[in-house]
N, C-alpha and C. Protein backbone atom coordinates (compact mmCIF):
# COMPACT_ATOMS: atom_id res chain seq x y z
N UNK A 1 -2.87 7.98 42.11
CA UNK A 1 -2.97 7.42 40.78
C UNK A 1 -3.59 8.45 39.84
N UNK A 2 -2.72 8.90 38.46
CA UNK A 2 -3.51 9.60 37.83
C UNK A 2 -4.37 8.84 36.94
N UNK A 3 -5.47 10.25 36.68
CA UNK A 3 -6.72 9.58 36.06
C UNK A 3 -6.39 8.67 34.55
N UNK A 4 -7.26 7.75 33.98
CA UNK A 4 -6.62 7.62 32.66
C UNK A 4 -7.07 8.12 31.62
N UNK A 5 -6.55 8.14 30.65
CA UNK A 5 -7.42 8.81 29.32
C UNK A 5 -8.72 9.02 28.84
N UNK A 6 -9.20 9.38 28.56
CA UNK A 6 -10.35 8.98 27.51
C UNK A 6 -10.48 9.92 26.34
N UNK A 7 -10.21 9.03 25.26
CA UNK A 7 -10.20 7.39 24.92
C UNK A 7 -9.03 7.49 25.65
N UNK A 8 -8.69 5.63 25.64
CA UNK A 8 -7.70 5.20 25.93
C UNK A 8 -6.51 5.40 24.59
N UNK A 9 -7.57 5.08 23.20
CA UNK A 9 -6.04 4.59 22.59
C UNK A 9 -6.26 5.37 21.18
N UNK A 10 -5.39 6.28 20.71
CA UNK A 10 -5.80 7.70 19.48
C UNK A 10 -5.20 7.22 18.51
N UNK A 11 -5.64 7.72 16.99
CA UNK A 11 -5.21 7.62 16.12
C UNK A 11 -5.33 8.70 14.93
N UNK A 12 -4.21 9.06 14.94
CA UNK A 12 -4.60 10.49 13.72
C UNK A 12 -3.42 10.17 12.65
N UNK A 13 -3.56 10.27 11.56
CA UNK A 13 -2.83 10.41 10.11
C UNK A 13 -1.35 11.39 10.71
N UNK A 14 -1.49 11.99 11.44
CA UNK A 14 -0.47 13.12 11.73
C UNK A 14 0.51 12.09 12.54
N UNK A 15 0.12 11.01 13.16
CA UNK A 15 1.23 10.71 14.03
C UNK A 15 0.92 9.40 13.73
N UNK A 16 2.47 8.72 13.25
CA UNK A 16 2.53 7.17 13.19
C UNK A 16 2.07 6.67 12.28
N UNK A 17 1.35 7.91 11.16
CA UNK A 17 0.80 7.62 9.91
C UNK A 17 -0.89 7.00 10.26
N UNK A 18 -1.11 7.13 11.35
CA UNK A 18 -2.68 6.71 11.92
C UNK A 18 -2.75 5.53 12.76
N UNK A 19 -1.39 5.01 13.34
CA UNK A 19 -1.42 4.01 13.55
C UNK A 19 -1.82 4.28 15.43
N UNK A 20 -2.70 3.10 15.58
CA UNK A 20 -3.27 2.95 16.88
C UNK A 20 -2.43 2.98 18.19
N UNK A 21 -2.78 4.41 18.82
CA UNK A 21 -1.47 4.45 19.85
C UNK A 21 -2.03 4.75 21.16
N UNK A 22 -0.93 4.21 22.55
CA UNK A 22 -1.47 4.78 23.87
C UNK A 22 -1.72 6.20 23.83
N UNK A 23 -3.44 6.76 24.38
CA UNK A 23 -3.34 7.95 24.28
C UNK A 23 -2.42 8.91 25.01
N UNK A 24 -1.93 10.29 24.65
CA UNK A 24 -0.85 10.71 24.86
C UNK A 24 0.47 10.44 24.57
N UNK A 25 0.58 9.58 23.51
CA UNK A 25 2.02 8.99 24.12
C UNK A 25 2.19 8.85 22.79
N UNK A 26 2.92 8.44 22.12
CA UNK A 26 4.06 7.98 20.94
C UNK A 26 3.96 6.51 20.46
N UNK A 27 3.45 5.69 21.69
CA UNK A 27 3.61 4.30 21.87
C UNK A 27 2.42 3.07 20.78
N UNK A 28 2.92 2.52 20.00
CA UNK A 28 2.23 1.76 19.62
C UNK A 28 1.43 0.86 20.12
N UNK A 29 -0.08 0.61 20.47
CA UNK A 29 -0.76 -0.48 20.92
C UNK A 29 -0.69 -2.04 20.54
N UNK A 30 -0.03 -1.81 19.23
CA UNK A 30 0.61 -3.38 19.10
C UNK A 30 1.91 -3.72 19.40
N UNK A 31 2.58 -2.36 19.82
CA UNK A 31 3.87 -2.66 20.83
C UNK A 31 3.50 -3.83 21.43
N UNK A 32 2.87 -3.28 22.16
CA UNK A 32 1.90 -4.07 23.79
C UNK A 32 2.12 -5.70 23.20
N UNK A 33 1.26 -5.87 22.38
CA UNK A 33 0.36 -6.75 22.04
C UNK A 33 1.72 -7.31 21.07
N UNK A 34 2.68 -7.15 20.86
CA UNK A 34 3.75 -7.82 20.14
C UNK A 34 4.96 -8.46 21.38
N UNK A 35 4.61 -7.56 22.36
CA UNK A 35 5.76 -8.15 23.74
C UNK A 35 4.87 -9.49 24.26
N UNK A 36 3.34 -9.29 24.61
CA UNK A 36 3.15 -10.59 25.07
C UNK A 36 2.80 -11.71 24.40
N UNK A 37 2.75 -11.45 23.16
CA UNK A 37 2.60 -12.94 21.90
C UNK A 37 4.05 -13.48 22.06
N UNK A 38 4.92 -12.40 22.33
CA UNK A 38 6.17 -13.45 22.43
C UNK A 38 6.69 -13.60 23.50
N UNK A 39 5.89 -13.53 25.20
CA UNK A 39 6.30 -14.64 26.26
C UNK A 39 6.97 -13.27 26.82
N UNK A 40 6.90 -11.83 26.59
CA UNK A 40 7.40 -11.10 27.90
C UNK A 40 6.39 -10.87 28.78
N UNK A 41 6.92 -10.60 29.90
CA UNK A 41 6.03 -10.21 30.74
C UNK A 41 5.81 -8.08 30.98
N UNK A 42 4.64 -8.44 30.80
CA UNK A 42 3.87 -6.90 30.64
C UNK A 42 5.24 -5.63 31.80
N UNK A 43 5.80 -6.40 32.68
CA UNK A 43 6.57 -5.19 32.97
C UNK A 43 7.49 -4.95 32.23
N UNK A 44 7.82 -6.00 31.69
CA UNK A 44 9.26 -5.70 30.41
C UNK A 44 8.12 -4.58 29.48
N UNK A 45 7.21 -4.58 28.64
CA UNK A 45 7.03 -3.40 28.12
C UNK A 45 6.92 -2.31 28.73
N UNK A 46 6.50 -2.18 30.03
CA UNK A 46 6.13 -1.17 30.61
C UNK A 46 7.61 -0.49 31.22
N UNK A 47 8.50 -0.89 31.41
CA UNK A 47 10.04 -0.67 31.51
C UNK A 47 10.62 -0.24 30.08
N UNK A 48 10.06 -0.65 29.07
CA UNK A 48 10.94 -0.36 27.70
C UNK A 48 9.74 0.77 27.33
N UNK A 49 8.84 0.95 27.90
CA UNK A 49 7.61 2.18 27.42
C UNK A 49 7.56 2.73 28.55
N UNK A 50 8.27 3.48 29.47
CA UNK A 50 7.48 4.34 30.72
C UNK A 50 6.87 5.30 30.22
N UNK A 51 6.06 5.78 29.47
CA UNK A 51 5.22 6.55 28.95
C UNK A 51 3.80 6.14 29.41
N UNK A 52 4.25 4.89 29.40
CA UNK A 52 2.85 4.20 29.29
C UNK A 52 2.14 3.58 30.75
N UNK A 53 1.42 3.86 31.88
CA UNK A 53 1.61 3.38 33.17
C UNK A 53 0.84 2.00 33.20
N UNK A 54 0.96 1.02 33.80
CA UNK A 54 0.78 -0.06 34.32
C UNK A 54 -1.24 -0.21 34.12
N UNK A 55 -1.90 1.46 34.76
CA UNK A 55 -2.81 0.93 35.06
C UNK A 55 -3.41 1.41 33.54
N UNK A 56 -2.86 1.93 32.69
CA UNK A 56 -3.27 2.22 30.80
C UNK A 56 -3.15 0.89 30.27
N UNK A 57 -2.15 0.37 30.38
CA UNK A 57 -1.91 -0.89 30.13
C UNK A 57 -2.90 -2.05 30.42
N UNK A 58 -3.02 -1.97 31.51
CA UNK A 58 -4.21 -3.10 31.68
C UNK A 58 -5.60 -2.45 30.95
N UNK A 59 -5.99 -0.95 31.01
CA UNK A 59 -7.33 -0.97 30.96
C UNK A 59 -7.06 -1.08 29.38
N UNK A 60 -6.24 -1.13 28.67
CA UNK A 60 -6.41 -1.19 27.13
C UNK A 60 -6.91 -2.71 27.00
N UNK A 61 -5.98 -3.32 27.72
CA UNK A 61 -6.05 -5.22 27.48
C UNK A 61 -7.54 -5.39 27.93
N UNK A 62 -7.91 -4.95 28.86
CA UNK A 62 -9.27 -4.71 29.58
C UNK A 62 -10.21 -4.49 28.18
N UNK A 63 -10.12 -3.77 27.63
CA UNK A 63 -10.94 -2.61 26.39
C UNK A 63 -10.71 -4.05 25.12
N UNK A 64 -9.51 -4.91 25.13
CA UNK A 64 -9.50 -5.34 23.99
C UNK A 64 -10.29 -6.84 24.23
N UNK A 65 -10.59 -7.14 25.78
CA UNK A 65 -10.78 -8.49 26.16
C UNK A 65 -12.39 -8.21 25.66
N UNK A 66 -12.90 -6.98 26.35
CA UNK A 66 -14.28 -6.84 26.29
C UNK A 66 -14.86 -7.09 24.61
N UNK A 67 -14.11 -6.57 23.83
CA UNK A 67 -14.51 -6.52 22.37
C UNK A 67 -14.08 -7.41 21.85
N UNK A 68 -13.54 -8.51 22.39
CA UNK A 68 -13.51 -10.30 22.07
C UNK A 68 -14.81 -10.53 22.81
N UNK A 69 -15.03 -10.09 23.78
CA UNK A 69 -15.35 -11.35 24.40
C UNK A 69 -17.29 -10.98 24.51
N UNK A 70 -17.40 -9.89 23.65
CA UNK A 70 -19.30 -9.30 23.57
C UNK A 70 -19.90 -10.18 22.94
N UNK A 71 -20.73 -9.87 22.93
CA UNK A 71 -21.76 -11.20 22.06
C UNK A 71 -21.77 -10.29 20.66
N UNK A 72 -21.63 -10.66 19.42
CA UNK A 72 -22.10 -9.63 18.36
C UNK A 72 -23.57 -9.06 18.34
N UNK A 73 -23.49 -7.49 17.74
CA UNK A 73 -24.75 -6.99 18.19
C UNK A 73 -25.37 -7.34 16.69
């Protein structure tokens, strides 16, 4: 298994206009997050994104659960 990013998820003005993306990759993070609001299942993105591996994927959802789910500081 390769290692995963850090960060997980980049954003620069140069690519996508700044918009929040899997690091390394091209891929939009609300890709993600637009396949499972509408009832696919995470391998259908990960089949329409192989850029993106299975275990990036979870640790982003991972990264986004934690920052729901902190207590505010």
């Amino acid at each position: 298994m390769a290692a995963l990013p850090n960060p997980l998820i980049t954003s620069s003005p140069e690519r996508l206009g700044g918009t929040p993306v899997f690091a390394g990759t091209r891929v939009p993070v609300q890709s993600l997050i637009d396949y499972l609001e509408a009832g696919h299942p995470l391998d259908h993105f990960l089949d329409e994104f192989p850029s993106v591996t299975r275990e990036h994927a979870v640790a982003v959802l991972e990264l986004a659960k934690q920052a729901l789910i902190s207590p505010a500081a």
